[in-house]
PDB file of N, CA and C in Angstrom:
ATOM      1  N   UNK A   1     147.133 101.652  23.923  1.00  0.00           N
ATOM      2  CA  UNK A   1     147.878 100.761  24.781  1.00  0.00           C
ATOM      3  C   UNK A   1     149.211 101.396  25.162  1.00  0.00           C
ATOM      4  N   UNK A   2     149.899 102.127  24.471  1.00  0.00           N
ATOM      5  CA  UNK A   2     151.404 102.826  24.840  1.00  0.00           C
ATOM      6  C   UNK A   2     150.857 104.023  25.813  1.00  0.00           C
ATOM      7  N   UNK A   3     150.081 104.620  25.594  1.00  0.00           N
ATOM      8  CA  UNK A   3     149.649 105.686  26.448  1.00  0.00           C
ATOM      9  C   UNK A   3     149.553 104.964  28.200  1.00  0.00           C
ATOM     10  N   UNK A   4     148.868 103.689  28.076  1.00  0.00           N
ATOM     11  CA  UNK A   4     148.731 102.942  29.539  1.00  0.00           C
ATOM     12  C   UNK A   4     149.574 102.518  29.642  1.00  0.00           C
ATOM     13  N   UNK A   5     150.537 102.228  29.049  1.00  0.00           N
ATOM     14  CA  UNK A   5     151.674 101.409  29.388  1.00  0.00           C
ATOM     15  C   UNK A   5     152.963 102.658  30.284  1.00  0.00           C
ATOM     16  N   UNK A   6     152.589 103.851  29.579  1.00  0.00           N
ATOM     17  CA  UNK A   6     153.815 104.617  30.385  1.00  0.00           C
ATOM     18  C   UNK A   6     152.890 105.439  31.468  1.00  0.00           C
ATOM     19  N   UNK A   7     151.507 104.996  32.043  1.00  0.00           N
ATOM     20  CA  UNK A   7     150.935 105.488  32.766  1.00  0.00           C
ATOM     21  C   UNK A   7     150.075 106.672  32.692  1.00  0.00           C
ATOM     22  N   UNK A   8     149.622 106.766  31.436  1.00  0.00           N
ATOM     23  CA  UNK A   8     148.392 107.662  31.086  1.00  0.00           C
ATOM     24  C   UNK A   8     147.574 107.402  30.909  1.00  0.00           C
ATOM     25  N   UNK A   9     146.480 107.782  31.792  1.00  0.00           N
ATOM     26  CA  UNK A   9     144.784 107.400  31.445  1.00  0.00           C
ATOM     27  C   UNK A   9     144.568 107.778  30.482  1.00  0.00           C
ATOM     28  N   UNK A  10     143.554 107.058  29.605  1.00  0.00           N
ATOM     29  CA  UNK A  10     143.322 107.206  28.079  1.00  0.00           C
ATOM     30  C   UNK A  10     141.638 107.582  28.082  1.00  0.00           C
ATOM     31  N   UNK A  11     141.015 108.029  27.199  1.00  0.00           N
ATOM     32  CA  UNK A  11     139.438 108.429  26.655  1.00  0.00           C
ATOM     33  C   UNK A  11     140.089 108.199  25.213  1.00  0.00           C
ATOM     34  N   UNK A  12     139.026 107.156  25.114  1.00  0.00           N
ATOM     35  CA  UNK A  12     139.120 106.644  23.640  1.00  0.00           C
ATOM     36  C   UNK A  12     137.679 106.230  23.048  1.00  0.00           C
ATOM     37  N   UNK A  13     137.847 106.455  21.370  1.00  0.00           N
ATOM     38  CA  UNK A  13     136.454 106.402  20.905  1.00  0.00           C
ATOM     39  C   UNK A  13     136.065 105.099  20.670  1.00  0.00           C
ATOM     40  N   UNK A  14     134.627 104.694  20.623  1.00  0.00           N
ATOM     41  CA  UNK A  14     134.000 102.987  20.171  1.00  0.00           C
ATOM     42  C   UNK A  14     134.290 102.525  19.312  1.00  0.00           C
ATOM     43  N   UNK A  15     135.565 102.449  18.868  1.00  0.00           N
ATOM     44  CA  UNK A  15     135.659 101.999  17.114  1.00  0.00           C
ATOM     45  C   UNK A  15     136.941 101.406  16.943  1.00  0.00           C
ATOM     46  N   UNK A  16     136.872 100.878  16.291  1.00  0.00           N
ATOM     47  CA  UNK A  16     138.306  99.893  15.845  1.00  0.00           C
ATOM     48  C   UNK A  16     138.418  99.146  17.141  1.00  0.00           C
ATOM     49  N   UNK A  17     139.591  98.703  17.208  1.00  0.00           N
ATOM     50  CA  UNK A  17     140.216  98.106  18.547  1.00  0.00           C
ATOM     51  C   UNK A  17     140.803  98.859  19.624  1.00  0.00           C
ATOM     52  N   UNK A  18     140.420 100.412  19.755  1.00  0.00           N
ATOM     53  CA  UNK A  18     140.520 100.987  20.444  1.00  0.00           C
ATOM     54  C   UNK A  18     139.870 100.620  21.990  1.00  0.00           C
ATOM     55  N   UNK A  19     138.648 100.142  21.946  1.00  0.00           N
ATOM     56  CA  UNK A  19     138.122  99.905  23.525  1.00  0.00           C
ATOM     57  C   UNK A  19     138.527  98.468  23.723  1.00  0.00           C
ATOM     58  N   UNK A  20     138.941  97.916  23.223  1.00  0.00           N
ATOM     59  CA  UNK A  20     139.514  96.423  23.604  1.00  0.00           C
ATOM     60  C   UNK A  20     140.935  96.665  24.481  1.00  0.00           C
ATOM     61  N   UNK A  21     141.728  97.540  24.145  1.00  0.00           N
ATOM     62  CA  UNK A  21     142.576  98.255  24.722  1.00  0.00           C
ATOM     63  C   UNK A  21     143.191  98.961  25.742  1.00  0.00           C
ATOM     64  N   UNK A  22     141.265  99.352  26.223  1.00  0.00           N
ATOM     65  CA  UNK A  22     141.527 100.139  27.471  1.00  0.00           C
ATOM     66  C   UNK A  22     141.546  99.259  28.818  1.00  0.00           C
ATOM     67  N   UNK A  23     142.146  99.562  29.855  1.00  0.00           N
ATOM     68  CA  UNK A  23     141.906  98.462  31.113  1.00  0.00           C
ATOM     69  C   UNK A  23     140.823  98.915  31.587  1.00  0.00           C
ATOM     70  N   UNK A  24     140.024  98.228  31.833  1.00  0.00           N
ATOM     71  CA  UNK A  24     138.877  98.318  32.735  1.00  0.00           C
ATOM     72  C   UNK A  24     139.073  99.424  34.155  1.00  0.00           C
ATOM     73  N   UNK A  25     138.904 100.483  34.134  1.00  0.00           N
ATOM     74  CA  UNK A  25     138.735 101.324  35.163  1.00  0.00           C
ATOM     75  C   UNK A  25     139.890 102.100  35.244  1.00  0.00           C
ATOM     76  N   UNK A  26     140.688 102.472  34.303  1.00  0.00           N
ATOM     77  CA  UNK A  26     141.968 102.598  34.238  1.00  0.00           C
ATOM     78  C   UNK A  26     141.660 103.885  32.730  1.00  0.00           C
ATOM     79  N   UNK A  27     140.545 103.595  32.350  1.00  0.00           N
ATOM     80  CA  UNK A  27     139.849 105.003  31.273  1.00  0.00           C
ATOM     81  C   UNK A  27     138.580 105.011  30.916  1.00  0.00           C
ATOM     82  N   UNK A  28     138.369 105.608  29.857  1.00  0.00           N
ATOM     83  CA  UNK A  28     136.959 105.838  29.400  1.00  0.00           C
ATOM     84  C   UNK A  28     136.753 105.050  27.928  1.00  0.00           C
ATOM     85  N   UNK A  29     135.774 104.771  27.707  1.00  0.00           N
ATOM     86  CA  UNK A  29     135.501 104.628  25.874  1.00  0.00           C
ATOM     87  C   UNK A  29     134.163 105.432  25.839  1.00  0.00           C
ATOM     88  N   UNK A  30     133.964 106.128  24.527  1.00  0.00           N
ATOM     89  CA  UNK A  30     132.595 106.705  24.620  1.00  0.00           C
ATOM     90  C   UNK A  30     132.611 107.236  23.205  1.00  0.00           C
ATOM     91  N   UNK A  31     131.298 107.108  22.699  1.00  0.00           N
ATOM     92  CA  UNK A  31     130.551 107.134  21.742  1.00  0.00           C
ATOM     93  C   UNK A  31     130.893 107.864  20.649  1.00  0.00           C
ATOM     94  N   UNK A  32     131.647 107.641  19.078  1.00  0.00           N
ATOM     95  CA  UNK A  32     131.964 108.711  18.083  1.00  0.00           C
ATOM     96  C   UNK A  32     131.097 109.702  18.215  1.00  0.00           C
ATOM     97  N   UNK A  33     131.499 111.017  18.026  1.00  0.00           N
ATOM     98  CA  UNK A  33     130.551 112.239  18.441  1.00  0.00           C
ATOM     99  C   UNK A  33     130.051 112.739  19.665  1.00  0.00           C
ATOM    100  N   UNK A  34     130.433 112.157  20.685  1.00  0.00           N
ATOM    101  CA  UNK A  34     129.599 112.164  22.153  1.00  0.00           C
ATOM    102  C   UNK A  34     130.352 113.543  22.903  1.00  0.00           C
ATOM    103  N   UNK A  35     129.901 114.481  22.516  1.00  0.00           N
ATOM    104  CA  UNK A  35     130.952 115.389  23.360  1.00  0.00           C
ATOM    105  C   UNK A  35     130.790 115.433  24.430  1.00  0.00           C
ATOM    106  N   UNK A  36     129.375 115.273  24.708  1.00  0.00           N
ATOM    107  CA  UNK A  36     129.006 115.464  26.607  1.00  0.00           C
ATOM    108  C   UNK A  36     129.840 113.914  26.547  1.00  0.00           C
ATOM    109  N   UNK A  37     129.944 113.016  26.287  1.00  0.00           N
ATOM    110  CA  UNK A  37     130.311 111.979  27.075  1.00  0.00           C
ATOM    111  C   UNK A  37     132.013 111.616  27.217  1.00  0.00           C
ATOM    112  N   UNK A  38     131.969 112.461  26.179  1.00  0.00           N
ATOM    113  CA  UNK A  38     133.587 112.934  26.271  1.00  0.00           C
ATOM    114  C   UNK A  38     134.282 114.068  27.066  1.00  0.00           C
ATOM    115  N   UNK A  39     133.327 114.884  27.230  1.00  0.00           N
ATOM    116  CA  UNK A  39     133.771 115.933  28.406  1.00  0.00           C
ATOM    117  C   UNK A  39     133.535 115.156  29.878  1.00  0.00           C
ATOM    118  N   UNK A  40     132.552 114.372  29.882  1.00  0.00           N
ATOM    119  CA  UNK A  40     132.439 113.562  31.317  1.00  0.00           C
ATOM    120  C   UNK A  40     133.195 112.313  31.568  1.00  0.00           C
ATOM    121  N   UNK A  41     134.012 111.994  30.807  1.00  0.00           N
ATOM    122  CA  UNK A  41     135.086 110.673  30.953  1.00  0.00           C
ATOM    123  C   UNK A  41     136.339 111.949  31.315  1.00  0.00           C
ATOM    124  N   UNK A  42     136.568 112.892  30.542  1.00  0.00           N
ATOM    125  CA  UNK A  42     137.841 113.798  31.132  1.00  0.00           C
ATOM    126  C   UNK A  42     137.637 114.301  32.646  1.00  0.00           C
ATOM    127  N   UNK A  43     136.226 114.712  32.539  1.00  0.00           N
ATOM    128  CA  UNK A  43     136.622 115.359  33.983  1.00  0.00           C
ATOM    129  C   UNK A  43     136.359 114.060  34.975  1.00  0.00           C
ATOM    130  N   UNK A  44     135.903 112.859  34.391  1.00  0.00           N
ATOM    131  CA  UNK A  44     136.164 111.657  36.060  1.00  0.00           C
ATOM    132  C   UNK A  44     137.482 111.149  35.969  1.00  0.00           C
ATOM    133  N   UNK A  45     138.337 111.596  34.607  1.00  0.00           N
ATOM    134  CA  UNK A  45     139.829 110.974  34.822  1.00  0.00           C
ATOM    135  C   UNK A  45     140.308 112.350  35.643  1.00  0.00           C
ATOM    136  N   UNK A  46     139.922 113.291  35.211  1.00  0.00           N
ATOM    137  CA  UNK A  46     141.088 114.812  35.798  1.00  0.00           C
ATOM    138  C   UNK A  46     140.216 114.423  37.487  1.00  0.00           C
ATOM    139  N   UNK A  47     139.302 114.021  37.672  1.00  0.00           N
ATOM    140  CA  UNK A  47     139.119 113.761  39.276  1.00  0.00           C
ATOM    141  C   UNK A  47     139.668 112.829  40.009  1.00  0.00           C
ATOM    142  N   UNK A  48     140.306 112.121  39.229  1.00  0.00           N
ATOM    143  CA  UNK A  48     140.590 110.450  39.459  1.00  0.00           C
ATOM    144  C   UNK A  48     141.843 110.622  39.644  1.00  0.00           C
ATOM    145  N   UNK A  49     142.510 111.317  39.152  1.00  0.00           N
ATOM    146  CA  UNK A  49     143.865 111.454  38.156  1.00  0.00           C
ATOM    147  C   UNK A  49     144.847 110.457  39.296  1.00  0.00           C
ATOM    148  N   UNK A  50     145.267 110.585  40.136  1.00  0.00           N
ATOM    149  CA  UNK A  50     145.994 109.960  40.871  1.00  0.00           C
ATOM    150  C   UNK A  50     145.655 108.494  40.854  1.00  0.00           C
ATOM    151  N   UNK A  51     144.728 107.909  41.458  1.00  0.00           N
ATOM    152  CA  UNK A  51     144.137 106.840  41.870  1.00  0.00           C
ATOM    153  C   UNK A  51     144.016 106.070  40.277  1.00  0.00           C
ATOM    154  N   UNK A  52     143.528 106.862  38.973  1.00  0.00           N
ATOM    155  CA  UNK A  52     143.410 106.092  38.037  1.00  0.00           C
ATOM    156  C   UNK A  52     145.459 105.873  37.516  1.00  0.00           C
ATOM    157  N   UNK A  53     145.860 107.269  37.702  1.00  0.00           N
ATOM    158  CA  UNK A  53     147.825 107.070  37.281  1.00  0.00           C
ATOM    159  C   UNK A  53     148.107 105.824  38.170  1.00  0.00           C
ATOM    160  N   UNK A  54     147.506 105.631  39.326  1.00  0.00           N
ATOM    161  CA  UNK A  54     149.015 104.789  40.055  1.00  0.00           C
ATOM    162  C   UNK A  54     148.214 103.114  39.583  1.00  0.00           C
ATOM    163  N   UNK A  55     146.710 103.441  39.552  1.00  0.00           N
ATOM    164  CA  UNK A  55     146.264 101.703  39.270  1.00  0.00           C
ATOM    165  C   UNK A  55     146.954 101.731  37.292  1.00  0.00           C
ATOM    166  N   UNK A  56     147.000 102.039  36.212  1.00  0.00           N
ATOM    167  CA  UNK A  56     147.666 102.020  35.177  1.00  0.00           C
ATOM    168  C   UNK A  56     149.369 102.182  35.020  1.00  0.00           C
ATOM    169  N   UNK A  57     150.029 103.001  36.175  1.00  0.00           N
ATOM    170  CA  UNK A  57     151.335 102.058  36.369  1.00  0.00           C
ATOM    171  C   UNK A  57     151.751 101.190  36.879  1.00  0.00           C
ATOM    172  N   UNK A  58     150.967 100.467  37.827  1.00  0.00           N
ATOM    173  CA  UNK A  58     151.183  99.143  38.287  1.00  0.00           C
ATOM    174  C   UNK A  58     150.443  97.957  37.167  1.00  0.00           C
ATOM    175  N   UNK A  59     149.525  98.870  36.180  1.00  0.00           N
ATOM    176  CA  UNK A  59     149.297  97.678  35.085  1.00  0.00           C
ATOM    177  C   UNK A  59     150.545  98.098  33.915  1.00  0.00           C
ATOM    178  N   UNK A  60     151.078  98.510  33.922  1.00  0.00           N
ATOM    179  CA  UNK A  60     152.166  99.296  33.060  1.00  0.00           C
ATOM    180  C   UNK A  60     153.197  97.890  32.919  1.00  0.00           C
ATOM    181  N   UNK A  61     153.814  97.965  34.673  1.00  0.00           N
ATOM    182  CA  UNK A  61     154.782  96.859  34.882  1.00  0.00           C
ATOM    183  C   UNK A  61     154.838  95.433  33.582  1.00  0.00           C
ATOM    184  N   UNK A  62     153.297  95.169  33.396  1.00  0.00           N
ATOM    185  CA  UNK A  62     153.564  94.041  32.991  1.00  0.00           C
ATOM    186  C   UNK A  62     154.161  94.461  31.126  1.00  0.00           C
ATOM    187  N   UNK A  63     154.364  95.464  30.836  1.00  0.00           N
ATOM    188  CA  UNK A  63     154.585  95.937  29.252  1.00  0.00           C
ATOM    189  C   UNK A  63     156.023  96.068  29.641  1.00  0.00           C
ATOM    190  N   UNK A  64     156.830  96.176  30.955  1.00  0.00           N
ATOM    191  CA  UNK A  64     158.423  96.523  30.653  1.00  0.00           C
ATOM    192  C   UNK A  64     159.086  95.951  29.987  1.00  0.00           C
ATOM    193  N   UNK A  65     160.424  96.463  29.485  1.00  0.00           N
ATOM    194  CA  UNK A  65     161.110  95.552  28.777  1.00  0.00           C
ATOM    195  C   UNK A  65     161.660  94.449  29.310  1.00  0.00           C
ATOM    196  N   UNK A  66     161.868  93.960  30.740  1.00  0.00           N
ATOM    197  CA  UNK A  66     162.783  93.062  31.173  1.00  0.00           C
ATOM    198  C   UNK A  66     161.401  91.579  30.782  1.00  0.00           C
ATOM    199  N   UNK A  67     160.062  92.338  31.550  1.00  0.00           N
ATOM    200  CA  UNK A  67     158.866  91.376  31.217  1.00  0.00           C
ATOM    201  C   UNK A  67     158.572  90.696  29.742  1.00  0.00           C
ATOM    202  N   UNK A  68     158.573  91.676  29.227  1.00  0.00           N
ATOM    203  CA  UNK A  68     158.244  91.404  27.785  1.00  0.00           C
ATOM    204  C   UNK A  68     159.280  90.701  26.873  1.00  0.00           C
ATOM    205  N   UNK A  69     161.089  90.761  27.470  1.00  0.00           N
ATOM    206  CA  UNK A  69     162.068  90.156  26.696  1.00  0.00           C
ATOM    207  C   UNK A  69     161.375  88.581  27.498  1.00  0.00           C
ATOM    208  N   UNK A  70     161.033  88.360  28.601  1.00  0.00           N
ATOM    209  CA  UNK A  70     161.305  86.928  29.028  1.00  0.00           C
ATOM    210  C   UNK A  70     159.926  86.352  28.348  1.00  0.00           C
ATOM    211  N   UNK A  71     158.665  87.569  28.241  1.00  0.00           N
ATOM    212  CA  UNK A  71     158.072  86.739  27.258  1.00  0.00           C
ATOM    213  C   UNK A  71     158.016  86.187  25.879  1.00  0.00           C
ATOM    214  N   UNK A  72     158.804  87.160  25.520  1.00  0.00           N
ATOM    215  CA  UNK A  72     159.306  86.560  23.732  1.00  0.00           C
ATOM    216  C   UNK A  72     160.127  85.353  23.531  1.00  0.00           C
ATOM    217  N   UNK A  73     161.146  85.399  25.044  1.00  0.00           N
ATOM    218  CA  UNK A  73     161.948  84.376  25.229  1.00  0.00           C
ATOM    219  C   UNK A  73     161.335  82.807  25.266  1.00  0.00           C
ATOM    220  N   UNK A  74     160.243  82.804  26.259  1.00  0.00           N
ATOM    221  CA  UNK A  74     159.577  82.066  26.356  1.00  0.00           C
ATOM    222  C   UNK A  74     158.757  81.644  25.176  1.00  0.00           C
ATOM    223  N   UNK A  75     158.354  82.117  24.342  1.00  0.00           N
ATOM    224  CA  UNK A  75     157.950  81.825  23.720  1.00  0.00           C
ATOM    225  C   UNK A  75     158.427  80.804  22.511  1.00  0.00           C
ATOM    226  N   UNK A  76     159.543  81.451  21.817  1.00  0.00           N
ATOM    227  CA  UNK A  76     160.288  81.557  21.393  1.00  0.00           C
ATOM    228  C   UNK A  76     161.153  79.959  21.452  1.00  0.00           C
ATOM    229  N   UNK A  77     161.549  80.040  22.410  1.00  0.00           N
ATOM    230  CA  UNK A  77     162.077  78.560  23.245  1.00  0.00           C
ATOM    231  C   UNK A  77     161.205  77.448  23.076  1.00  0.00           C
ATOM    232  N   UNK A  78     159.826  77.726  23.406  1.00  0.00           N
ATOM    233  CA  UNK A  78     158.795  76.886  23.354  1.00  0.00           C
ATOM    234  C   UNK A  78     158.617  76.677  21.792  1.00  0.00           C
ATOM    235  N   UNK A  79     158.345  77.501  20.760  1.00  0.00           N
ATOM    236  CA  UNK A  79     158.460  77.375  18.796  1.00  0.00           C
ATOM    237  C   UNK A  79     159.564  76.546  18.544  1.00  0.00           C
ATOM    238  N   UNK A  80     160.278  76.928  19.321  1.00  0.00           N
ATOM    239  CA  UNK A  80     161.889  75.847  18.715  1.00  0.00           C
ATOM    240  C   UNK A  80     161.920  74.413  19.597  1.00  0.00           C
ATOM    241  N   UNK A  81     161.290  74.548  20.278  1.00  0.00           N
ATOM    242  CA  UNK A  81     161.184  72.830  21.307  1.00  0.00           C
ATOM    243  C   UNK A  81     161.837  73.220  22.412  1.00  0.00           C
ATOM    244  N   UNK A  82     162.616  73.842  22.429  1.00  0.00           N
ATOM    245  CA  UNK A  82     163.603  74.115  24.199  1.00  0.00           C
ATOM    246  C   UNK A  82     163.170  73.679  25.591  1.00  0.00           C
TER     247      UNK A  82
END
């Protein structure tokens, strides 16, 4: 998730909460051990590279800090009754 958040396409493996993570079209997930399927998620991001960077910094926006202080705020406000 920090990797997408400052605008890096990610290839990540099936395990843990790693593919819950990824944005939909924005990287790869593929199979522990899969090297062909891991060499073929790199080279459709290194083909992509632009088109997948600019759709993952416009999903980035929503992780900034100004976003993320008004959501804690909100929250926060709302736990205490505000």
């Amino acid at each position: 998730m920090e990797a997408e958040a400052c605008g890096t396409p990610v290839v990540t493996f099936r395990t843990g909460g790693s593919p819950e993570n990824v944005f939909t079209g924005y990287g790869a997930v593929v199979d522990c051990g899969d090297t062909d399927g891991t060499e073929a998620a790199i080279r459709m991001i290194c083909g992509r590279n632009e088109d997948i960077r600019d759709a993952v910094s416009e999903k980035a926006e929503v992780f900034d800090a100004a976003g993320c202080f008004d959501g804690y705020t909100a929250l926060y406000d709302g736990i205490a009754g505000k």
